[in-house]
C-alpha atoms as a PDB file:
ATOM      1  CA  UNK A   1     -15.341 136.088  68.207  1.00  0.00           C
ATOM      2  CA  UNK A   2     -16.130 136.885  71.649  1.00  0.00           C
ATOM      3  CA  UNK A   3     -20.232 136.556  70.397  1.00  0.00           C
ATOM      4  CA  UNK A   4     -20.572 132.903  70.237  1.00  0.00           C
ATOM      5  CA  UNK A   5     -19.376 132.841  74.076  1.00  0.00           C
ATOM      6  CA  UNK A   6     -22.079 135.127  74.906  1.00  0.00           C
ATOM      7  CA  UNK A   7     -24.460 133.015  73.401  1.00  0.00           C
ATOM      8  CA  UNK A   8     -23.618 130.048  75.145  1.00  0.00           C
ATOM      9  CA  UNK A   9     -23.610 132.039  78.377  1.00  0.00           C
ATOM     10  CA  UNK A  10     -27.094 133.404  78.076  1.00  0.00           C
ATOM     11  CA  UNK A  11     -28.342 130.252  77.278  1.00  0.00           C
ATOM     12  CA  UNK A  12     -27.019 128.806  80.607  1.00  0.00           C
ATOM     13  CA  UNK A  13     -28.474 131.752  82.083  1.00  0.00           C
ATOM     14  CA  UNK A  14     -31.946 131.213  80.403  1.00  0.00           C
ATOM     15  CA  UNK A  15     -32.010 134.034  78.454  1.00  0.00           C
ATOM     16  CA  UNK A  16     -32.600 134.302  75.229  1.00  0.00           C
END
């Protein structure tokens, strides 16, 4: 659940 907000957040970041 929590994972797909991570994503999203590292890709803002610029990590992968």
């Amino acid at each position: 659940m929590s994972v797909s907000s991570h994503c999203k957040a590292s890709r803002s970041s610029g990590n992968t």
